[in-house]
PDB file of N, CA and C in Angstrom:
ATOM      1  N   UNK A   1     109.881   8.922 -38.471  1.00  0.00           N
ATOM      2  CA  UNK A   1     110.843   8.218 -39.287  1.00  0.00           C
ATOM      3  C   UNK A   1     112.223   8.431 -38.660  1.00  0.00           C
ATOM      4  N   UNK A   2     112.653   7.288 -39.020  1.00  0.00           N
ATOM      5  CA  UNK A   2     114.357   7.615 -38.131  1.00  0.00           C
ATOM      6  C   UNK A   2     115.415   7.603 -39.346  1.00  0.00           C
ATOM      7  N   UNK A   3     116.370   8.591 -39.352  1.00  0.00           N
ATOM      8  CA  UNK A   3     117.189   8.651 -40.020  1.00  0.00           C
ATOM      9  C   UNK A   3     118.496   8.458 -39.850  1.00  0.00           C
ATOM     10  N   UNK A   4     119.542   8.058 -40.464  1.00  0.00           N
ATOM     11  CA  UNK A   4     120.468   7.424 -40.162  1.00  0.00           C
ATOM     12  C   UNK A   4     121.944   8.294 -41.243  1.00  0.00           C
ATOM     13  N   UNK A   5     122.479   8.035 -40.312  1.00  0.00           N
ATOM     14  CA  UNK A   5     123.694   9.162 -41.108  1.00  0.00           C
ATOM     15  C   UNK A   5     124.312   8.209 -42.275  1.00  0.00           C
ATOM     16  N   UNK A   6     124.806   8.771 -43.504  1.00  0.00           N
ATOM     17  CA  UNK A   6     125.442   8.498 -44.778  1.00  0.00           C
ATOM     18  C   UNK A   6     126.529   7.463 -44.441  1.00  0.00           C
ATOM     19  N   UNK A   7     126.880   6.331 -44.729  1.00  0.00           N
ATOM     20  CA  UNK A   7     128.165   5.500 -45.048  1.00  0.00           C
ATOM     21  C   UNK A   7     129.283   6.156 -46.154  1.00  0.00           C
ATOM     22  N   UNK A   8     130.100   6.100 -45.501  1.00  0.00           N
ATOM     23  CA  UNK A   8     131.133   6.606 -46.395  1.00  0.00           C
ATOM     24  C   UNK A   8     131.674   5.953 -47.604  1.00  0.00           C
ATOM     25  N   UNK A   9     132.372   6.218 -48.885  1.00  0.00           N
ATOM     26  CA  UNK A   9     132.607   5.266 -49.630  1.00  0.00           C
ATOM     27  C   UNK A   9     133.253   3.565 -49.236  1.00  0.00           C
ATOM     28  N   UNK A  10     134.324   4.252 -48.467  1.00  0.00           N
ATOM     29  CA  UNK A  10     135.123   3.159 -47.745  1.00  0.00           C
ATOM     30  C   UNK A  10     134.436   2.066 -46.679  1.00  0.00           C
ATOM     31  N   UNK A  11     132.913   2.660 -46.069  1.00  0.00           N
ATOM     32  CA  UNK A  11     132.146   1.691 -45.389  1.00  0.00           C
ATOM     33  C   UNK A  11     131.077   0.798 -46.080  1.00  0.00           C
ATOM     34  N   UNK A  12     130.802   1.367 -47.388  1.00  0.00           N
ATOM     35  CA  UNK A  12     129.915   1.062 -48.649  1.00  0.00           C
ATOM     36  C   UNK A  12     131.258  -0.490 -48.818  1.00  0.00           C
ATOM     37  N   UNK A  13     131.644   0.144 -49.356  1.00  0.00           N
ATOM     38  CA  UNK A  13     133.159  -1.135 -49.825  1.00  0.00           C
ATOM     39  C   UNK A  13     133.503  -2.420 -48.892  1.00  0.00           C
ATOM     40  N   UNK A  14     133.465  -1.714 -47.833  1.00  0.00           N
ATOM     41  CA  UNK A  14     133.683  -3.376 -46.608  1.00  0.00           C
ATOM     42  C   UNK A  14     132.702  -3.851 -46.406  1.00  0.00           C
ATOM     43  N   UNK A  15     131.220  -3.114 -46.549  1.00  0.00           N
ATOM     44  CA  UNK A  15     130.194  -3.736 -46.475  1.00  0.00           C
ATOM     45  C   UNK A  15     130.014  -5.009 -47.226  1.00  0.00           C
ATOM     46  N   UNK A  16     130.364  -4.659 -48.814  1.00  0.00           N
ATOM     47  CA  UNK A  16     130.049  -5.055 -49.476  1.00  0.00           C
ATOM     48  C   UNK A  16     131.017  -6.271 -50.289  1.00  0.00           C
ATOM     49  N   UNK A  17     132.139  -6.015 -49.405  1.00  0.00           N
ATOM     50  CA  UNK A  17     133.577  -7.322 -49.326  1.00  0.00           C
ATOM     51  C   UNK A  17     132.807  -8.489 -48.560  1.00  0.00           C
ATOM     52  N   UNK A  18     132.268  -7.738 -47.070  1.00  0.00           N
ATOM     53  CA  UNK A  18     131.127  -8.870 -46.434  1.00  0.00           C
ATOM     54  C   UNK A  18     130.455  -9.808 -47.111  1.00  0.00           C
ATOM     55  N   UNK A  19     129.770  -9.145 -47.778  1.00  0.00           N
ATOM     56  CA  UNK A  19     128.491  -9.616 -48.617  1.00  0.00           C
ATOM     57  C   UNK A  19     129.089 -10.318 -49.475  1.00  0.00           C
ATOM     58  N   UNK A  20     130.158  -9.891 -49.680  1.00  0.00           N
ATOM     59  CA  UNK A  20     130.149 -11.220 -51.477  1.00  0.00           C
ATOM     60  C   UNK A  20     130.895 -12.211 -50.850  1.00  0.00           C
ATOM     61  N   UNK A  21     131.847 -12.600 -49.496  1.00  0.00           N
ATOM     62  CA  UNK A  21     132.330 -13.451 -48.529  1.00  0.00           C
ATOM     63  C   UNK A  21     131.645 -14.254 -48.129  1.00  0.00           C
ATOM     64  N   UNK A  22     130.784 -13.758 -47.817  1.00  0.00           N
ATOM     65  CA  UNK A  22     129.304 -14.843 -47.155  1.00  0.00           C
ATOM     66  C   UNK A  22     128.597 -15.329 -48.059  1.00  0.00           C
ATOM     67  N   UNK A  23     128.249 -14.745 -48.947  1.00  0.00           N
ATOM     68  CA  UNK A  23     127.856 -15.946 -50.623  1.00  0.00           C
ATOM     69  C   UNK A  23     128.639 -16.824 -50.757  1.00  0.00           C
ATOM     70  N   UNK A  24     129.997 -16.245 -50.582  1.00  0.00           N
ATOM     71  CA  UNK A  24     130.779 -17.287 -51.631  1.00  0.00           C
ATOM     72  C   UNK A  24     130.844 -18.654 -50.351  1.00  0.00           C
ATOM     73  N   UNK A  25     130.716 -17.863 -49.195  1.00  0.00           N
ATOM     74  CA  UNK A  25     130.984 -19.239 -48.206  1.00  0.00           C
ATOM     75  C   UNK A  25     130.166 -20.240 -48.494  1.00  0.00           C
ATOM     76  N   UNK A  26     128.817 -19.783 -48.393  1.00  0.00           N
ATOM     77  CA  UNK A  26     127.283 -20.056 -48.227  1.00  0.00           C
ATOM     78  C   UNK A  26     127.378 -20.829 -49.721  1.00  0.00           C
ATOM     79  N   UNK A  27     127.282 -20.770 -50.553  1.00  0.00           N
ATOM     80  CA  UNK A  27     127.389 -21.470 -51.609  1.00  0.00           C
ATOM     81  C   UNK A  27     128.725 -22.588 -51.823  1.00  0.00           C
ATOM     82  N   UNK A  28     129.577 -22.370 -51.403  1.00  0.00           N
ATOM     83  CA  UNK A  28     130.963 -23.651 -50.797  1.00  0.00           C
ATOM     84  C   UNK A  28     130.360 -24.893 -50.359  1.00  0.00           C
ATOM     85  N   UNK A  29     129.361 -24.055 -48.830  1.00  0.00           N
ATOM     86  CA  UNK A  29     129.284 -25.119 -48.107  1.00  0.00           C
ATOM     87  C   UNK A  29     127.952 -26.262 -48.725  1.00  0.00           C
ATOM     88  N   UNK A  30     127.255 -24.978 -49.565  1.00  0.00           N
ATOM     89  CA  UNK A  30     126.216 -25.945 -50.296  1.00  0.00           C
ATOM     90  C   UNK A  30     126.475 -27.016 -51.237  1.00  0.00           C
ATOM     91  N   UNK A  31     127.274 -26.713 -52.065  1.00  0.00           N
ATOM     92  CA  UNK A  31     127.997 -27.465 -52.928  1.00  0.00           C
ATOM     93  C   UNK A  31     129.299 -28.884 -52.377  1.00  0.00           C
ATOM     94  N   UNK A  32     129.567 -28.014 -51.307  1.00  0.00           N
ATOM     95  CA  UNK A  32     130.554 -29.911 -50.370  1.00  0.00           C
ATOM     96  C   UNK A  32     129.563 -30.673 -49.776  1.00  0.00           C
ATOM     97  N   UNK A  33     128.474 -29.772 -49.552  1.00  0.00           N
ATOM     98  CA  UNK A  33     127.019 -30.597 -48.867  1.00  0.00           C
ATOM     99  C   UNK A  33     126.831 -31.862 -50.029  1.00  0.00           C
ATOM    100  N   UNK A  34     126.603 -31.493 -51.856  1.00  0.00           N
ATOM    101  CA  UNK A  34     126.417 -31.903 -52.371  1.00  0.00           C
ATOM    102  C   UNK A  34     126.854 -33.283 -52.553  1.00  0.00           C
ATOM    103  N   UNK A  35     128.401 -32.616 -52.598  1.00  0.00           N
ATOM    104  CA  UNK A  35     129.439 -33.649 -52.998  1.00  0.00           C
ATOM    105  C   UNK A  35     129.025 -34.477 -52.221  1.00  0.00           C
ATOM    106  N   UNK A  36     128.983 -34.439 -50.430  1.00  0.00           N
ATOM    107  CA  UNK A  36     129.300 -35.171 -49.826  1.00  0.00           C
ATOM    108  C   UNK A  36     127.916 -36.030 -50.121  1.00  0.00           C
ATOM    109  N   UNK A  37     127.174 -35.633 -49.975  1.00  0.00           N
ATOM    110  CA  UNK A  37     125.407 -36.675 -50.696  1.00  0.00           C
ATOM    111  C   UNK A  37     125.711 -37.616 -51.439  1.00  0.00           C
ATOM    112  N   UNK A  38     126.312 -36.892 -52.758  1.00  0.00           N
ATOM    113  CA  UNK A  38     126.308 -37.631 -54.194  1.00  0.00           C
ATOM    114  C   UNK A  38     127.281 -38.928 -53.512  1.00  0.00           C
ATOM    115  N   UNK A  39     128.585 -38.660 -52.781  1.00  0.00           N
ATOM    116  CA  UNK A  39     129.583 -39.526 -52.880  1.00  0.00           C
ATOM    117  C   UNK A  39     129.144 -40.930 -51.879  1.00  0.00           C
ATOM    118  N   UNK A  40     128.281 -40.321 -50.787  1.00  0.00           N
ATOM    119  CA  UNK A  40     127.833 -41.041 -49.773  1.00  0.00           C
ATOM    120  C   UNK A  40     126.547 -42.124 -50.994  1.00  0.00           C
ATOM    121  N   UNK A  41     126.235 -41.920 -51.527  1.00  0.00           N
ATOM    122  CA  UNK A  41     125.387 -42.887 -52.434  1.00  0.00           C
ATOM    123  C   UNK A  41     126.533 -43.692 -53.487  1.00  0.00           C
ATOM    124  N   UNK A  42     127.472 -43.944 -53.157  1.00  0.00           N
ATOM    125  CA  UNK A  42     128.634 -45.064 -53.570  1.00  0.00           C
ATOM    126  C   UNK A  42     129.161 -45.430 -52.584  1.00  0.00           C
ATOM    127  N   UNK A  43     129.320 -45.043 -51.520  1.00  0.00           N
ATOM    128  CA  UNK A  43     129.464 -45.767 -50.181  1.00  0.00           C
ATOM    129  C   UNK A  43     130.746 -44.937 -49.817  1.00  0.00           C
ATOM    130  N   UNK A  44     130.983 -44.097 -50.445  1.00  0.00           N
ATOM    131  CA  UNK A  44     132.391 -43.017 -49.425  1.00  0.00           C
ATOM    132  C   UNK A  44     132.038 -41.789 -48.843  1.00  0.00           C
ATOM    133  N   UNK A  45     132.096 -42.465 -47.639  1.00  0.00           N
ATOM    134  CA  UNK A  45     131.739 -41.303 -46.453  1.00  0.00           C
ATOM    135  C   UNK A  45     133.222 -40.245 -46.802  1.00  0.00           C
ATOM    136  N   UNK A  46     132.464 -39.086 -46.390  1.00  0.00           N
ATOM    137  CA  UNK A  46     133.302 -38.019 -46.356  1.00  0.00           C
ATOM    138  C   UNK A  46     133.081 -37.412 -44.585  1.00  0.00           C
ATOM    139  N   UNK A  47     134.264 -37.017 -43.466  1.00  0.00           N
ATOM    140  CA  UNK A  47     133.473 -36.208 -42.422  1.00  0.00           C
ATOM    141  C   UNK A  47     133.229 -34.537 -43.385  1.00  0.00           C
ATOM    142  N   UNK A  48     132.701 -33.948 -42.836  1.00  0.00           N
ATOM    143  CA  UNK A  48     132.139 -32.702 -42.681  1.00  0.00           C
ATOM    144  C   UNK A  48     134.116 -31.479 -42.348  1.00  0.00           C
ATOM    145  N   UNK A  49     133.371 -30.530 -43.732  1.00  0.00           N
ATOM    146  CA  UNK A  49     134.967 -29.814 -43.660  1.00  0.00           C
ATOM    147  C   UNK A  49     135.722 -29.776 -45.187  1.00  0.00           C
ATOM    148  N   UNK A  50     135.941 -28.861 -45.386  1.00  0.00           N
ATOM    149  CA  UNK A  50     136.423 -28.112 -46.899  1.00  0.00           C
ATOM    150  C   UNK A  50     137.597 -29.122 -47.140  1.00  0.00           C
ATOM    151  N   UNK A  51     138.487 -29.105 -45.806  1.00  0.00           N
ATOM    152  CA  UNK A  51     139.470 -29.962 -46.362  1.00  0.00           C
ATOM    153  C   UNK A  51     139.729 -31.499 -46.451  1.00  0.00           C
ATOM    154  N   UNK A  52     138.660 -31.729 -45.453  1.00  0.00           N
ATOM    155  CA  UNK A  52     138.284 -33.734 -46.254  1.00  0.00           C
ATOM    156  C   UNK A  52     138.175 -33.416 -47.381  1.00  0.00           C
ATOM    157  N   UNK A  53     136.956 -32.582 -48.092  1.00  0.00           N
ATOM    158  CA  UNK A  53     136.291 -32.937 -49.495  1.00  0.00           C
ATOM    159  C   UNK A  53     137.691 -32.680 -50.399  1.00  0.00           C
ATOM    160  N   UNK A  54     138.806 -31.470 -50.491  1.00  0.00           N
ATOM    161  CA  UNK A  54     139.761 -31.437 -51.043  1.00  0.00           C
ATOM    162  C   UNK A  54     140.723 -32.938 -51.382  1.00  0.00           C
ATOM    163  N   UNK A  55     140.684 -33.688 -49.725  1.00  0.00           N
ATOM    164  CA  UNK A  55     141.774 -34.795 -49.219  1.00  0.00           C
ATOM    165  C   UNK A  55     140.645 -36.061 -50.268  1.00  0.00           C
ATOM    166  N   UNK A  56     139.882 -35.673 -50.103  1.00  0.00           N
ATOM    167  CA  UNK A  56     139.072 -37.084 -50.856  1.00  0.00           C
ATOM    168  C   UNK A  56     138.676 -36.702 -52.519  1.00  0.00           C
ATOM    169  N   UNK A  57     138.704 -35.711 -52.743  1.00  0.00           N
ATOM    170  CA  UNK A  57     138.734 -35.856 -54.240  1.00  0.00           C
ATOM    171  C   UNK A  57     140.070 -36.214 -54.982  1.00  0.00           C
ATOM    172  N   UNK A  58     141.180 -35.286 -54.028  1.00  0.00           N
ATOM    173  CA  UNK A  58     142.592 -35.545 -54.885  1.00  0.00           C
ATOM    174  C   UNK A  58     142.623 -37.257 -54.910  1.00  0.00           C
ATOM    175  N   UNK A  59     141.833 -38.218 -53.715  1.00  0.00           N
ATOM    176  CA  UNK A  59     142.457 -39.342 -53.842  1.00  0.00           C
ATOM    177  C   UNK A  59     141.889 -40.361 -54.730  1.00  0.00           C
ATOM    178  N   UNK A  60     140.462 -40.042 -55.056  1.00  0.00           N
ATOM    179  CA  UNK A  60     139.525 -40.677 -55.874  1.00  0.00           C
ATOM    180  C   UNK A  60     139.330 -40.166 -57.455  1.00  0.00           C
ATOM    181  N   UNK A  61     139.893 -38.977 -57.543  1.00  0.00           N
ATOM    182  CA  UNK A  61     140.015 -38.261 -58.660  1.00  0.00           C
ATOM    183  C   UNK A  61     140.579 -39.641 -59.909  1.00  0.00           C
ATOM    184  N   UNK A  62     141.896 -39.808 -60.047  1.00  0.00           N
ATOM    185  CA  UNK A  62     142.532 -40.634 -60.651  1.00  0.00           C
ATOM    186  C   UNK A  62     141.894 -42.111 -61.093  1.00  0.00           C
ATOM    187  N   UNK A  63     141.052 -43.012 -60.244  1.00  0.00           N
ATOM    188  CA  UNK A  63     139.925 -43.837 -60.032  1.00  0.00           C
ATOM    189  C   UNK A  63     138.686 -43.328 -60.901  1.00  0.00           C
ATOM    190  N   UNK A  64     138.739 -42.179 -61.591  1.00  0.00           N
ATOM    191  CA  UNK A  64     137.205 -41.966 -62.597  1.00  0.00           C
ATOM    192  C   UNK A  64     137.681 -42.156 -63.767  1.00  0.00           C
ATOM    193  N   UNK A  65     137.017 -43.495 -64.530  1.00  0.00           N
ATOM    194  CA  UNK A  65     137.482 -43.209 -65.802  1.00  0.00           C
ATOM    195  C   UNK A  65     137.009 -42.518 -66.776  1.00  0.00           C
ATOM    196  N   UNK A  66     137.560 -42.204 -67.601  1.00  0.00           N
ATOM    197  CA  UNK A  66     137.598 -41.320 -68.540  1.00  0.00           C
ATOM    198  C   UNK A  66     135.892 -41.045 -69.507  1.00  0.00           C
ATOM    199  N   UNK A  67     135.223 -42.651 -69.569  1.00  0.00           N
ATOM    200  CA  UNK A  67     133.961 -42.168 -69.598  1.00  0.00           C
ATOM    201  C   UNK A  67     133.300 -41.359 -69.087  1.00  0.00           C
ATOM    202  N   UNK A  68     133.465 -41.815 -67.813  1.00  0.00           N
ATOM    203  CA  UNK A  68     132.604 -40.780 -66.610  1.00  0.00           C
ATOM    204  C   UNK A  68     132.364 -39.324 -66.968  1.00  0.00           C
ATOM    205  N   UNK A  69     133.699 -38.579 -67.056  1.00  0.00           N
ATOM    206  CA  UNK A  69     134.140 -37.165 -66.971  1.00  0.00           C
ATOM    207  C   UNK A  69     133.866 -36.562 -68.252  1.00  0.00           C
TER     208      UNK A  69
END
C-alpha cells in the first residue's frame, strides 16, 4: 500500500476552491449550451462564448412579452 503524506488545512481549502470552480464552470457551459439549442429552434443563432449569450439576451430580452415570462 502506498501512503501519502497529510494535506494541510490550507491545501484541503484550494483544493476545494478548485472543485466548486469547475462545477460552477461545467454547469455555465451546460446551461449556454442550452440556451443556445432552445434559441437556435427560433432561428437565432448564437456563436459559442459566455459573452454572445450575455450580448444576445440583453438584446432580445425586451422582445418577450409579458405572457411568455
Amino acid at each position: 500500500m502506498r501512503f501519502v503524506p497529510n494535506k494541510s488545512i490550507e491545501q484541503q481549502d484550494i483544493q476545494s476552491m478548485h472543485r466548486i470552480r469547475s462545477l460552477l464552470v461545467s454547469r455555465r457551459t451546460a446551461q449556454t449550451n442550452q440556451i443556445r439549442g432552445l434559441l437556435l429552434e427560433y432561428g437565432v443563432i448564437i456563436p459559442k462564448g459566455i459573452a454572445y449569450i450575455r450580448k444576445t439576451i440583453r438584446h432580445i430580452q425586451p422582445s418577450i412579452s409579458p405572457s411568455v415570462v
